[in-house]
Each structure stands twice: as C-alpha cells, then as structure tokens.
C-alpha atoms as a PDB file:
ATOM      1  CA  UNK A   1      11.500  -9.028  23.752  1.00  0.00           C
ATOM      2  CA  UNK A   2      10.929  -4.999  23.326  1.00  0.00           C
ATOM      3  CA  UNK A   3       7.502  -3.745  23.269  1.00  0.00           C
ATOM      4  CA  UNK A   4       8.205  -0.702  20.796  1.00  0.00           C
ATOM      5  CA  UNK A   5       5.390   1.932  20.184  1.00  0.00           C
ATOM      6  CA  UNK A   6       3.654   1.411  16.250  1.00  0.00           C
ATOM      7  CA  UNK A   7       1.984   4.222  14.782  1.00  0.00           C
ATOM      8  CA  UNK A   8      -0.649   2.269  12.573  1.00  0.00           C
ATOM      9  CA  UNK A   9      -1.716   4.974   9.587  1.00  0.00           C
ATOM     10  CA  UNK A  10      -4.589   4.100   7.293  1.00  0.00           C
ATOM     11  CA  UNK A  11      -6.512   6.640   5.028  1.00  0.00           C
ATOM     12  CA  UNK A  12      -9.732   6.862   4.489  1.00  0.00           C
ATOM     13  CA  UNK A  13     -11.664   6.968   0.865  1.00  0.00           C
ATOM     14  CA  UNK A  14     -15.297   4.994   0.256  1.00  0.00           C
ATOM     15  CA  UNK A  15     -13.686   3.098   3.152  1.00  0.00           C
ATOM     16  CA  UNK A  16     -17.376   2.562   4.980  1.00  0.00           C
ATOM     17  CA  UNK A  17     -17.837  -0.751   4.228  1.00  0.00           C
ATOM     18  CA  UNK A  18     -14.885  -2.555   5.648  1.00  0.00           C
ATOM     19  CA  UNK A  19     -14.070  -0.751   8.982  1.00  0.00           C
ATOM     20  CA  UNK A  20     -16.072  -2.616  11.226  1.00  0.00           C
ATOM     21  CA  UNK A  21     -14.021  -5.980  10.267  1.00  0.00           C
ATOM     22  CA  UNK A  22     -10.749  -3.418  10.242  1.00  0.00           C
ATOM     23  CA  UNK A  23     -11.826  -2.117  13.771  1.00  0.00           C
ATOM     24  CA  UNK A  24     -12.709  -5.470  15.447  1.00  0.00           C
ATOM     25  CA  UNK A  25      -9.521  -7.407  14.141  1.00  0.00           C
ATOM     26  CA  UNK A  26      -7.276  -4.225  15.177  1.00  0.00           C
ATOM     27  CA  UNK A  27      -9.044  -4.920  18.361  1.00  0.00           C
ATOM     28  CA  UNK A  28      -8.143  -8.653  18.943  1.00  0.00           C
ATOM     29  CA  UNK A  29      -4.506  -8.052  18.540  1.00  0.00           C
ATOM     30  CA  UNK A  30      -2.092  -9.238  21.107  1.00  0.00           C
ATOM     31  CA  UNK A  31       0.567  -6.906  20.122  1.00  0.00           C
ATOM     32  CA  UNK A  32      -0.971  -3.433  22.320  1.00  0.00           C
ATOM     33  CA  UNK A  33       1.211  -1.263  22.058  1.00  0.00           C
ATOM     34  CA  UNK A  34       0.131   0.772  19.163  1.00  0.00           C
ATOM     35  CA  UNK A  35      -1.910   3.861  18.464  1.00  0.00           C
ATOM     36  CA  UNK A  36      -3.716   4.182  15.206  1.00  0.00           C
ATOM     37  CA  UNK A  37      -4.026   7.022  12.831  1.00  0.00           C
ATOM     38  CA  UNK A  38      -7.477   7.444  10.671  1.00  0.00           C
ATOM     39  CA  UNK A  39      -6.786  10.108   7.859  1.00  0.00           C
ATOM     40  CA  UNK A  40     -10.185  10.946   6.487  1.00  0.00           C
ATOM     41  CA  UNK A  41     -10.024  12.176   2.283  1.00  0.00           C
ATOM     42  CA  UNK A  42     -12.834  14.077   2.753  1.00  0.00           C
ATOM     43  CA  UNK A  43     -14.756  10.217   2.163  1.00  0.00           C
ATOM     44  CA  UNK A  44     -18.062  11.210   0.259  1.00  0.00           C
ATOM     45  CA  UNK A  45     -19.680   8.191   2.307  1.00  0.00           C
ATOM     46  CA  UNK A  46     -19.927   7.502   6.100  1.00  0.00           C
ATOM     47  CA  UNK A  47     -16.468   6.657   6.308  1.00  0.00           C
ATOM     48  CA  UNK A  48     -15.473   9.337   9.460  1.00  0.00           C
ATOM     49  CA  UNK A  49     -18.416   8.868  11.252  1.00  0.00           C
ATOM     50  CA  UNK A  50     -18.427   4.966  10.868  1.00  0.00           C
ATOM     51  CA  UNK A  51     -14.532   5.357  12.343  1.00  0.00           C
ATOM     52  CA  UNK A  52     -15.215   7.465  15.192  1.00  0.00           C
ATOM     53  CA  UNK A  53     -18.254   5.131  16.217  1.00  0.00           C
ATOM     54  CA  UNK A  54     -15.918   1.816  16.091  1.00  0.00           C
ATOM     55  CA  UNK A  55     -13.346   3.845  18.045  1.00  0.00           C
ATOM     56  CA  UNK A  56     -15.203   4.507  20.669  1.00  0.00           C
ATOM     57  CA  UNK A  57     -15.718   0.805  21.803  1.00  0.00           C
ATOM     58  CA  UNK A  58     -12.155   0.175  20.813  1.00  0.00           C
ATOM     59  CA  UNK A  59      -9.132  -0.385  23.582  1.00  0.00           C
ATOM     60  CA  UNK A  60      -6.269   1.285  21.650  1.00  0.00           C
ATOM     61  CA  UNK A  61      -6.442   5.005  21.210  1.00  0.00           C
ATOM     62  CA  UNK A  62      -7.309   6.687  17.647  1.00  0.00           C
ATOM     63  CA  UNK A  63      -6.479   9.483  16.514  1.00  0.00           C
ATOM     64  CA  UNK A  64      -7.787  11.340  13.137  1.00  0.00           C
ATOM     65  CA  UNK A  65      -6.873  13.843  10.694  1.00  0.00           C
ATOM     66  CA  UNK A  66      -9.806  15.457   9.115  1.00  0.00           C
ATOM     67  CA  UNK A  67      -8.868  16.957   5.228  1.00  0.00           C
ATOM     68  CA  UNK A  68     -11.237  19.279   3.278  1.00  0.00           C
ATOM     69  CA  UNK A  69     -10.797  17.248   0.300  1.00  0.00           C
ATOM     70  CA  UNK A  70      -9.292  14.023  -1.494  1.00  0.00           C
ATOM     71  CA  UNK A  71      -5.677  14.604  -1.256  1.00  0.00           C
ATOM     72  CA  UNK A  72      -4.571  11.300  -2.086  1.00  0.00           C
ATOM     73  CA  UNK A  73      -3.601   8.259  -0.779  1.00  0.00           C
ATOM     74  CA  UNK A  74       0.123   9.346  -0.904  1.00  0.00           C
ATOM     75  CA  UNK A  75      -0.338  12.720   1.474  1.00  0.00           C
ATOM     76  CA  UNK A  76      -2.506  10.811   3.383  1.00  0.00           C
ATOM     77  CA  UNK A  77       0.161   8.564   4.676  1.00  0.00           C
ATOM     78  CA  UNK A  78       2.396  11.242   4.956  1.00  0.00           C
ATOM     79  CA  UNK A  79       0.214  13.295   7.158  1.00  0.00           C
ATOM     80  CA  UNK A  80      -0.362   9.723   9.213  1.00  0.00           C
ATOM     81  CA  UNK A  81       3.999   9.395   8.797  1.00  0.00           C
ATOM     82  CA  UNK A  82       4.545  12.605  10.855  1.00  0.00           C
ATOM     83  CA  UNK A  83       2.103  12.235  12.933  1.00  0.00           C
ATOM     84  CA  UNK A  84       3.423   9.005  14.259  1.00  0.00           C
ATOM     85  CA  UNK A  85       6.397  10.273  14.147  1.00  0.00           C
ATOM     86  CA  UNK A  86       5.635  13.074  16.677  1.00  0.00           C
ATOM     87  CA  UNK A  87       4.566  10.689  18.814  1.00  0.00           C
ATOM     88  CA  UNK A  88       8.049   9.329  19.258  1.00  0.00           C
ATOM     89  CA  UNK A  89       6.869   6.155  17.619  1.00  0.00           C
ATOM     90  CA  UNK A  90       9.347   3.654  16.828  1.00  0.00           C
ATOM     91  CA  UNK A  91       7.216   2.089  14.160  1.00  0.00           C
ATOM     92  CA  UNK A  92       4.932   3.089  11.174  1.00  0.00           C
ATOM     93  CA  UNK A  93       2.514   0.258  10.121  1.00  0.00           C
ATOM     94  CA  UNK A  94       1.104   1.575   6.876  1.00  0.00           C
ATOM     95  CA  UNK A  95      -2.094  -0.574   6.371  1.00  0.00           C
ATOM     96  CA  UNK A  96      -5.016  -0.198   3.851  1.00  0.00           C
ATOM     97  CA  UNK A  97      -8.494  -0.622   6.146  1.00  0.00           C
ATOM     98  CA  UNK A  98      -9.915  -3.357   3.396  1.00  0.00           C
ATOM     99  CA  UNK A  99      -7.740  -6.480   5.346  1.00  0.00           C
ATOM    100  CA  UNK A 100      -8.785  -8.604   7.856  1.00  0.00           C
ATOM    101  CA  UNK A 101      -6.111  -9.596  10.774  1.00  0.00           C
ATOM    102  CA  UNK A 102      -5.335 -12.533  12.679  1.00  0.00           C
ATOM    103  CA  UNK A 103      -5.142 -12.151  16.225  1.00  0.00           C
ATOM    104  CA  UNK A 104      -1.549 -12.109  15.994  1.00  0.00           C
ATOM    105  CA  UNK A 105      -0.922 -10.151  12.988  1.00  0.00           C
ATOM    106  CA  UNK A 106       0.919  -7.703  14.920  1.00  0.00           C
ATOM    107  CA  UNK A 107       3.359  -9.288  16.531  1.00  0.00           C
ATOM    108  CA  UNK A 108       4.426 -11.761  14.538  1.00  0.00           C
ATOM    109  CA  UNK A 109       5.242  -9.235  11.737  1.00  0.00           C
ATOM    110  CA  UNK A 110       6.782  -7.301  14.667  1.00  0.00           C
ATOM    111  CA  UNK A 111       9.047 -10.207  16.200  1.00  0.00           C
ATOM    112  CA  UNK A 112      10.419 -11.313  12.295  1.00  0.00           C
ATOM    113  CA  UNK A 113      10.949  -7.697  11.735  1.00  0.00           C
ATOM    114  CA  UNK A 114      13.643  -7.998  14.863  1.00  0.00           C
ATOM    115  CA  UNK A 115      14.788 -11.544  14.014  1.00  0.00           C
ATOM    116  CA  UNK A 116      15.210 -11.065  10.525  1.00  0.00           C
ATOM    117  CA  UNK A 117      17.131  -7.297  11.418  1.00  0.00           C
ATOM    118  CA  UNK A 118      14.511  -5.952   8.781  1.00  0.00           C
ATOM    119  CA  UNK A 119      14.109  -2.023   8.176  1.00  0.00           C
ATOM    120  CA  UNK A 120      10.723  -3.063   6.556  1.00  0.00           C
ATOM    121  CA  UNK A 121       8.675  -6.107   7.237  1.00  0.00           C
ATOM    122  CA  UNK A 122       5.209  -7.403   5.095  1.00  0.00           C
ATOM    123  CA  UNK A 123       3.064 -10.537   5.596  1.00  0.00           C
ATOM    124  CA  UNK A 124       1.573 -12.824   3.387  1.00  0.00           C
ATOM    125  CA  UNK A 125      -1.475 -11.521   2.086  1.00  0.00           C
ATOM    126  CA  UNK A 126      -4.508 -13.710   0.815  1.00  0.00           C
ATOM    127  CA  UNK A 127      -7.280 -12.405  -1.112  1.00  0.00           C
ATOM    128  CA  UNK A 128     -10.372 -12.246   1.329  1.00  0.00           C
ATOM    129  CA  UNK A 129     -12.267 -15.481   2.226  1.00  0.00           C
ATOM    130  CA  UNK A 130      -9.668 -17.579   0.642  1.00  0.00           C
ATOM    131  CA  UNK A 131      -6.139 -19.688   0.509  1.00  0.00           C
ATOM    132  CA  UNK A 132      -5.229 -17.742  -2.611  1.00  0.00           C
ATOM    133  CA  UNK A 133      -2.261 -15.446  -2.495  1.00  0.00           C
ATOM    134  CA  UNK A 134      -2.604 -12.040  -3.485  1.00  0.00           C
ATOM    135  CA  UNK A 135       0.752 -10.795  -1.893  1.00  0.00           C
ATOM    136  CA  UNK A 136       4.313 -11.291  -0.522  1.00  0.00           C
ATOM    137  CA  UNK A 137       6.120  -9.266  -2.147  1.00  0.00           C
ATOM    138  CA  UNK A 138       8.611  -9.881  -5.638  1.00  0.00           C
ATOM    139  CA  UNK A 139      10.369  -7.800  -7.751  1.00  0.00           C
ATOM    140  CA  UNK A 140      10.333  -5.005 -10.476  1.00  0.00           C
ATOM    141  CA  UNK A 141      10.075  -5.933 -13.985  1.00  0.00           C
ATOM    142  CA  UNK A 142      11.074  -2.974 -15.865  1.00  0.00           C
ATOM    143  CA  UNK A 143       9.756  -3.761 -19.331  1.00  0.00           C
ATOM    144  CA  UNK A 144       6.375  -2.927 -18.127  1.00  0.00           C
ATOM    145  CA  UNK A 145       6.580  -0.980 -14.829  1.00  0.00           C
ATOM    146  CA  UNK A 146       4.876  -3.392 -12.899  1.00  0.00           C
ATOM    147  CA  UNK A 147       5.730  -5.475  -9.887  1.00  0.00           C
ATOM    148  CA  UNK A 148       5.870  -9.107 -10.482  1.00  0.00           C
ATOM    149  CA  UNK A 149       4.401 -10.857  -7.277  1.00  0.00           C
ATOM    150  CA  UNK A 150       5.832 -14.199  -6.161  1.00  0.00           C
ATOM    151  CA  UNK A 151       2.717 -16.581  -5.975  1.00  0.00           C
ATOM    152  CA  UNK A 152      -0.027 -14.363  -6.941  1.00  0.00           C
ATOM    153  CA  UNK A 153      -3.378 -15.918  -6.939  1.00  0.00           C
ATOM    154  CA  UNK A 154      -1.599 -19.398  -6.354  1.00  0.00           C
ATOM    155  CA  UNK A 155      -2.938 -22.139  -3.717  1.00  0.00           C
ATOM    156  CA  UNK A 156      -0.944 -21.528  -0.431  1.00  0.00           C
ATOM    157  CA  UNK A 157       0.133 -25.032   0.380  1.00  0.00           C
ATOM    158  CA  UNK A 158       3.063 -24.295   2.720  1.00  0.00           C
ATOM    159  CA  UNK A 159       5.339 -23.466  -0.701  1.00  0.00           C
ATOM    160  CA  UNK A 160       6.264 -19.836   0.742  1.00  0.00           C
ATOM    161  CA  UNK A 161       6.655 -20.823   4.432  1.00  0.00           C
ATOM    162  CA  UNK A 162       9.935 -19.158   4.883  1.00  0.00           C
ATOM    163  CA  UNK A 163      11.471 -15.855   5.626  1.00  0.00           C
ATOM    164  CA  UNK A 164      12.361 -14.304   2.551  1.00  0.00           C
ATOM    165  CA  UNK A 165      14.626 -11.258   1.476  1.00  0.00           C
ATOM    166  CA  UNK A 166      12.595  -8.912  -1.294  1.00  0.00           C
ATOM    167  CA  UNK A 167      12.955  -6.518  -3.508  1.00  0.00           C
ATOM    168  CA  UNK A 168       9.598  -4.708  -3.508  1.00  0.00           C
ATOM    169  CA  UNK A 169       6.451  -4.963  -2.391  1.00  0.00           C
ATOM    170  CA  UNK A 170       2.988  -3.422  -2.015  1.00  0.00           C
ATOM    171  CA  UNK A 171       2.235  -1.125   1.418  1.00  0.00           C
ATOM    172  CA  UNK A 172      -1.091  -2.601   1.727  1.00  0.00           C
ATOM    173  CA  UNK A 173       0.333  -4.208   5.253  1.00  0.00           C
ATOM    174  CA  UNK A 174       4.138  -3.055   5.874  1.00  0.00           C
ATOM    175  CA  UNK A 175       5.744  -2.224   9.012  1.00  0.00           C
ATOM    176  CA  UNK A 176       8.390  -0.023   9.116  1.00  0.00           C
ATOM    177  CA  UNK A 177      11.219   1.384  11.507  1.00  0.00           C
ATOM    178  CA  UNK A 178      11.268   5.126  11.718  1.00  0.00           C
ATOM    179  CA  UNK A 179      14.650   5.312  10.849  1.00  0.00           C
ATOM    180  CA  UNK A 180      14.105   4.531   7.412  1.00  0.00           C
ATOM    181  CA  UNK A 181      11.539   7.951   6.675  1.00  0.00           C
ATOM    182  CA  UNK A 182      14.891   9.700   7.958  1.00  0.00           C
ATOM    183  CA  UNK A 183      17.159   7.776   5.334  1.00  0.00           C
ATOM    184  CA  UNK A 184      14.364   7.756   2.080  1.00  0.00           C
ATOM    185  CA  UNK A 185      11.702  10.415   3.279  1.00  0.00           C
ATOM    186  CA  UNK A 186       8.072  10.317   2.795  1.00  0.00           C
ATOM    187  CA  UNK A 187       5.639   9.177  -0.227  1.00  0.00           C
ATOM    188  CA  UNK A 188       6.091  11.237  -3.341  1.00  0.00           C
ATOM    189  CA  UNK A 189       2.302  13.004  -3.133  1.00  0.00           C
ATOM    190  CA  UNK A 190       2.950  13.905  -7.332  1.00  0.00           C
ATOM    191  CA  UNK A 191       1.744  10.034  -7.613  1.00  0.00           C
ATOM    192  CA  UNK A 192      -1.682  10.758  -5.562  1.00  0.00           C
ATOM    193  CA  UNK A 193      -2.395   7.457  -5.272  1.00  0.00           C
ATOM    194  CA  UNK A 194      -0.913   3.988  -6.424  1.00  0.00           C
ATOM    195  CA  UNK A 195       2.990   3.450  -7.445  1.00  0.00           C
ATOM    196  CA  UNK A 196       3.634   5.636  -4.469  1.00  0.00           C
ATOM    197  CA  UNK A 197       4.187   2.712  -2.215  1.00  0.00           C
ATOM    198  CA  UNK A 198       6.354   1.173  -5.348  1.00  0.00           C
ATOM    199  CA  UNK A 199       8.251   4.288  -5.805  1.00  0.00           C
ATOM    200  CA  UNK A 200       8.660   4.298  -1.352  1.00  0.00           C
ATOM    201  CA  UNK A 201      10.002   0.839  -1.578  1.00  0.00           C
ATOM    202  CA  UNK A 202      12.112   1.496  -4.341  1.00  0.00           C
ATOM    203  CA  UNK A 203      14.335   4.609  -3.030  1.00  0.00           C
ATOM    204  CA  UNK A 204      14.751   2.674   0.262  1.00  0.00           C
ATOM    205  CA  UNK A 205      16.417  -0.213  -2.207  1.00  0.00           C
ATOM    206  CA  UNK A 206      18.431   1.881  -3.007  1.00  0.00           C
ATOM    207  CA  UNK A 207      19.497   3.514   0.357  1.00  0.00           C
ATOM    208  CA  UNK A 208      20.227   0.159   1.256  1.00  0.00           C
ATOM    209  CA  UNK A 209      17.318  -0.454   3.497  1.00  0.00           C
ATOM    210  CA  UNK A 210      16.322  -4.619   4.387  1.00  0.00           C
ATOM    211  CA  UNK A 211      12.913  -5.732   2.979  1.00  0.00           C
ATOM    212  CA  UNK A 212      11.459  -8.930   4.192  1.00  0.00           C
ATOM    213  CA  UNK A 213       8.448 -11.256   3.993  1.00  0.00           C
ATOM    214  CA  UNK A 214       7.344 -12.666   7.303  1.00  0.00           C
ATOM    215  CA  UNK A 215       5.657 -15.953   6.365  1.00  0.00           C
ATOM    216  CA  UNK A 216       3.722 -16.647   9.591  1.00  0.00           C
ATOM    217  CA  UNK A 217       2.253 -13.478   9.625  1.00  0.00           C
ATOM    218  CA  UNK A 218      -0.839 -13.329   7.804  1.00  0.00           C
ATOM    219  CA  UNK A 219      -3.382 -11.229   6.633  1.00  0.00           C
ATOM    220  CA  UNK A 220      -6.920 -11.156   4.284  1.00  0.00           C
ATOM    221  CA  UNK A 221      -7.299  -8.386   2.048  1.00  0.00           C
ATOM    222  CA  UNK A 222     -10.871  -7.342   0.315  1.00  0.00           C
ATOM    223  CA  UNK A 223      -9.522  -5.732  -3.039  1.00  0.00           C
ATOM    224  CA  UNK A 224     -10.498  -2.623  -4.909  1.00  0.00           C
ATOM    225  CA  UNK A 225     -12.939  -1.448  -2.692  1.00  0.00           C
ATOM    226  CA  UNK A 226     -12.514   2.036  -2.997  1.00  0.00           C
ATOM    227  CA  UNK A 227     -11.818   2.498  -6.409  1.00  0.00           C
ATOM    228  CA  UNK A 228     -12.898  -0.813  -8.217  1.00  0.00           C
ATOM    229  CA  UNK A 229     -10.489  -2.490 -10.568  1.00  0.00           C
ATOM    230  CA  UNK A 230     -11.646  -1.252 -14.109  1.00  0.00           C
ATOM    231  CA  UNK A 231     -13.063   1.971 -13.136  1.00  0.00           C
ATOM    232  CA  UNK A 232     -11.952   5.778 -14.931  1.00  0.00           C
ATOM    233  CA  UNK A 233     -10.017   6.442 -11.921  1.00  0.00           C
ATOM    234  CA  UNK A 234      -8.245   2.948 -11.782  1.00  0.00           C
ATOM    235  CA  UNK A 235      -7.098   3.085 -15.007  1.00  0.00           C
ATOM    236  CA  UNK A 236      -5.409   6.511 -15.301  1.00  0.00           C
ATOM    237  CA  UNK A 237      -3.969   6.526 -12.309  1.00  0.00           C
ATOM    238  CA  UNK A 238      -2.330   3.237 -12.978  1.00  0.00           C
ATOM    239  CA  UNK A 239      -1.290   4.409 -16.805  1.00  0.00           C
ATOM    240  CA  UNK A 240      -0.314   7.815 -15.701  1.00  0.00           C
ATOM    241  CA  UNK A 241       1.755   7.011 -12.326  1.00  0.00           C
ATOM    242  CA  UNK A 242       3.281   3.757 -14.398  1.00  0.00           C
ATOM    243  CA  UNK A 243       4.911   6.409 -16.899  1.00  0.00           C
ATOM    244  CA  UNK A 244       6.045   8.763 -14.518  1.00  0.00           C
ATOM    245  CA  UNK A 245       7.561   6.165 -12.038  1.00  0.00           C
ATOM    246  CA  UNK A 246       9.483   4.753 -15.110  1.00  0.00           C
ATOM    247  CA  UNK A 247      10.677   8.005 -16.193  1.00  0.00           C
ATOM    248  CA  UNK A 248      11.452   9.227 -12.313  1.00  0.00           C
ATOM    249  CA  UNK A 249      14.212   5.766 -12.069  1.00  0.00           C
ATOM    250  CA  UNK A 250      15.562   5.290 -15.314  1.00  0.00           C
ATOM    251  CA  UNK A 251      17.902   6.248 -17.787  1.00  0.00           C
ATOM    252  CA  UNK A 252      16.714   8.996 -20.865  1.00  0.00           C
ATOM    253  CA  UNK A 253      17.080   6.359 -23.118  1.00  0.00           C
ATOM    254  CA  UNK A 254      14.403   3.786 -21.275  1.00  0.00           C
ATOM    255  CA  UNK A 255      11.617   6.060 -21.068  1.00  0.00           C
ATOM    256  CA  UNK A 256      10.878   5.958 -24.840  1.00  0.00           C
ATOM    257  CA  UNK A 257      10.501   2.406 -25.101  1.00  0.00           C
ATOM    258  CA  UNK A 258       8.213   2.109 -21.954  1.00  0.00           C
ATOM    259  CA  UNK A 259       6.382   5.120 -23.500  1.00  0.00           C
ATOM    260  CA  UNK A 260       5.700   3.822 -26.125  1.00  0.00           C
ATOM    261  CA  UNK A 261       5.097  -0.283 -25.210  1.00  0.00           C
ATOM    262  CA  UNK A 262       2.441   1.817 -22.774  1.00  0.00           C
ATOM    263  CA  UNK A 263       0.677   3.500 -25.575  1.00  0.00           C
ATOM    264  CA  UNK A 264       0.533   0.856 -28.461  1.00  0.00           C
ATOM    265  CA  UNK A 265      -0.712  -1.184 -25.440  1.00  0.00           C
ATOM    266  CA  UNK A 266      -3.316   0.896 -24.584  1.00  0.00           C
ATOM    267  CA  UNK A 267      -4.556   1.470 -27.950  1.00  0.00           C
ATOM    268  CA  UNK A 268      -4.562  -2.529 -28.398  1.00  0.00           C
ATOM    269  CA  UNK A 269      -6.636  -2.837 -25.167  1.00  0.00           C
ATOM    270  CA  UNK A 270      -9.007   0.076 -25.353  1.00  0.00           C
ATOM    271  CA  UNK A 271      -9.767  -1.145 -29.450  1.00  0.00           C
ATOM    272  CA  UNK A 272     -10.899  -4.369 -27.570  1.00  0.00           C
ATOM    273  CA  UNK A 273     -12.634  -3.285 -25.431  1.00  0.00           C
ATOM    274  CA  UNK A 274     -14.375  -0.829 -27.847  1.00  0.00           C
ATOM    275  CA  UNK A 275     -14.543   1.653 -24.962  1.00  0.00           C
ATOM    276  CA  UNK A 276     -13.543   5.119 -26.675  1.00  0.00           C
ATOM    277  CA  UNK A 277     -13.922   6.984 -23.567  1.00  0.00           C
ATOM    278  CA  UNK A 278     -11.197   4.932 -21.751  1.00  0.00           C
ATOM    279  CA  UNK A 279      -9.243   5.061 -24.858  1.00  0.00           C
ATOM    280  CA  UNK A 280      -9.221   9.003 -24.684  1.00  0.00           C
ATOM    281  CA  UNK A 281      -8.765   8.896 -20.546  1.00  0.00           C
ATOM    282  CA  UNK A 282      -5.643   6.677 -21.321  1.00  0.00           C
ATOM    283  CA  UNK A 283      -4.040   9.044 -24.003  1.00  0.00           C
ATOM    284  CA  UNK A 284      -4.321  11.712 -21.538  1.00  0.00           C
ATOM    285  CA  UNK A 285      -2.758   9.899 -18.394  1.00  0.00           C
ATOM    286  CA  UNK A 286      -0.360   9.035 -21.196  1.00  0.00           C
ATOM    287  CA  UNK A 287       0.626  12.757 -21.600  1.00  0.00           C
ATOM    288  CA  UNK A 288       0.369  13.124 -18.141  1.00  0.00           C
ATOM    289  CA  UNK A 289       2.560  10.652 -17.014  1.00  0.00           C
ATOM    290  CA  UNK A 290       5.009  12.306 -20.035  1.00  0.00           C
ATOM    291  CA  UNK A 291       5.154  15.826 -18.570  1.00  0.00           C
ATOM    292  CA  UNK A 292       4.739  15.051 -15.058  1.00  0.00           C
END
C-alpha cells in the first residue's frame, strides 16, 4: 500500500476549547505521513497560542498561517489548499478542529479512498460522546437548499456499515486527491463561511469527480462551537449563503420560488419566535443573498 503525503488544513475561529482533544487524537494516528496546516482568523481567544503550545509536543510537523482578521472559513481553507499544495502533497484533508479521531481515522479513510477509486472520501461522523449520527453524507434537496443527511441523529446499529457512493456531503472530515482542486478549483470565499463546502462538493459533481462514505472510518464531532447554532451570525450566514448557492446552480426561473419559500419562512419563524431583531437580520441576509 502507498504512503502518500496529506496536507491536513483546519482554520481557526473561537477554536480554544477543542484543540487539545484535536491535537492529541491527530497525535495517536497510525497513518504519519501528514503535515498539518493551522490557519489562524485572527481568533479573538487563545486559539494561536493554544495551537502552537500543543504543537510543540506533537510528532507531525505544523505549520500556520497567521491572518490580520476573520477572513472566513472559505479563504481559510484555500490559503491551507495551496499551501498543501506547494508542498507537493498528494492529499488535502479538510477537517474542522471540533472532532475527535480514532487512532485509525487516517488511514482507514485513506485505504477506502484507494479501494473504493474515490476522488473524495468522508467518514461517519457521530455527534460527540455518543452513537448518534450526525454525518455521512446524502443528497441535495432543492426545494429548500439544504442537504438531506442519510441517518442524521439516528442510533448507529451497524445499518450504514457499507461503502457508499454520495452525492454531497459536509467538509467537516473529507479527504481529498489534489487532482480534483485542478479539475473544480478552490472554495468560493463570496460564501465566507458555510455552503462553501456544499457549493465545493457540488461543482466537483458535476466535473464528474467520485464521492464516497467510508463506513469504518469514524469520527466524533463537538458541534457549533464556534459560532453556536441560533446565534446572529448562524442565522444569516445560513439564510444569506442558502439564497445565493440556490441562485449560483439553478435555472432563472427556480430562484423565485426558493426566494420566496425562504422569506415567508423566515417571517413564519422569526413571528414565533417573537425575536424582531432576527427577523430584521434575516430580511437583510435575504437581500443579500438576492444581490450577491
């Protein structure tokens, strides 16, 4: 079996609290032969420092790239892309620093992405401290602009324990050949963060590029911890980047309707919630997402 070189890129953002379990299971791996790139957002906590201090101790080298502000999640990965990249490696791991590895992690995502002939390889994902499912992938539904997960938050009792051709799927975890940044390019930085990976996955659908789900690799991940689930950012980023990625794939025709099924659902939601300053944050990623 090769030993190919993996460039593992993960950006940095209110990251502080996670790294040391990020750090120690990157450490544990049996799969060596990878170097891993730590692209600080100009993290208002001790996110940098806490990284170089776990580095230190750790066998594989790390490299980082220091911003002057929060340039997203997207241009982070990019900047982590061609660095890898110029380091003739053969493999980009994109991976958030909230998940937790097995010791084998690695390599077994590694040896299915060979097996399966993959251009693009993710593991089943549980929600941290768990059996739960919180990813393997699924498909786009395109009446909403959402991905529709296979098994989400279901028991894992051995149901998804097979190799499995996908659609799309989230870049919390995903390894990928270099090749494939040649055929689709890099993230689309206009998203700044979230639906980039979505959009990623997406154009290399349509290039022709082979997604698969590795079963037997597996991963914990600790959700949200960056930007929490409900929070002002969370929400327009997710309205806003849902219009545009709609807009950016489908026909003239299609982006009225999921215009407007986002904005009478907003309005719905926000009325529930009785939260007027969400309400106006949404009308404005709204417009956003319009004119982006």
């Amino acid at each position: 079996m090769k030993n190919e070189k993996i460039g593992i890129v993960t950006v940095l953002y209110k990251s502080e609290t996670v790294l040391e379990d990020f750090f120690r299971t990157l450490n544990e791996q049996s799969y060596k032969n990878f170097i891993l790139y730590v692209i600080d957002n100009k993290s208002p906590d001790n996110s940098l420092d806490k990284s170089k201090e776990f580095a230190k101790s750790a066998w594989f080298e790390t490299k980082f790239i220091e911003n002057d502000d929060n340039y997203g999640v997207a241009k982070g990965n990019n900047q982590g892309i061609e660095a890898a990249l110029k380091d003739s490696c053969d493999y980009v791991l994109l991976s958030n620093n909230d998940v937790v590895l097995k010791p084998d992690t690695i390599k077994k995502l590694y040896d299915g992405l060979i097996e399966n002939n993959a251009d693009m390889v993710v593991p089943k994902i549980y929600f941290y401290g768990t059996n739960k499912i919180w990813n393997i992938g699924g498909k786009i539904t395109w009446y909403n602009g959402t991905i529709k997960s296979f098994g989400y938050k279901k028991e894992d009792k051995g149901q998804f324990d097979k190799h499995i051709k996908i659609d799309s799927a989230a870049t919390c975890f995903m390894l990928i050949k270099k090749k494939v940044f040649s055929i689709v390019g890099l993230m689309d930085e206009k998203y700044f963060v979230y639906y980039d990976d979505l959009d990623f996955v997406y154009r290399a659908m349509q290039k022709g590029q082979k997604l698969v789900y590795i079963y037997n690799s597996t991963l914990e991940h600790k959700e949200s911890t960056s930007s929490g689930v409900t929070s002002d950012f969370s929400v327009f980023y997710n309205i806003r980047n849902r219009i545009y990625f709609a807009k950016k794939h489908r026909r003239f025709s299609y982006f009225f309707y999921i215009e407007n099924l986002l904005y009478h659902y907003s309005i719905r939601w926000l009325k529930m919630n009785k939260n007027r300053r969400q309400w106006r944050l949404m009308l404005k990623a709204i417009h956003e997402g319009v004119v982006l």
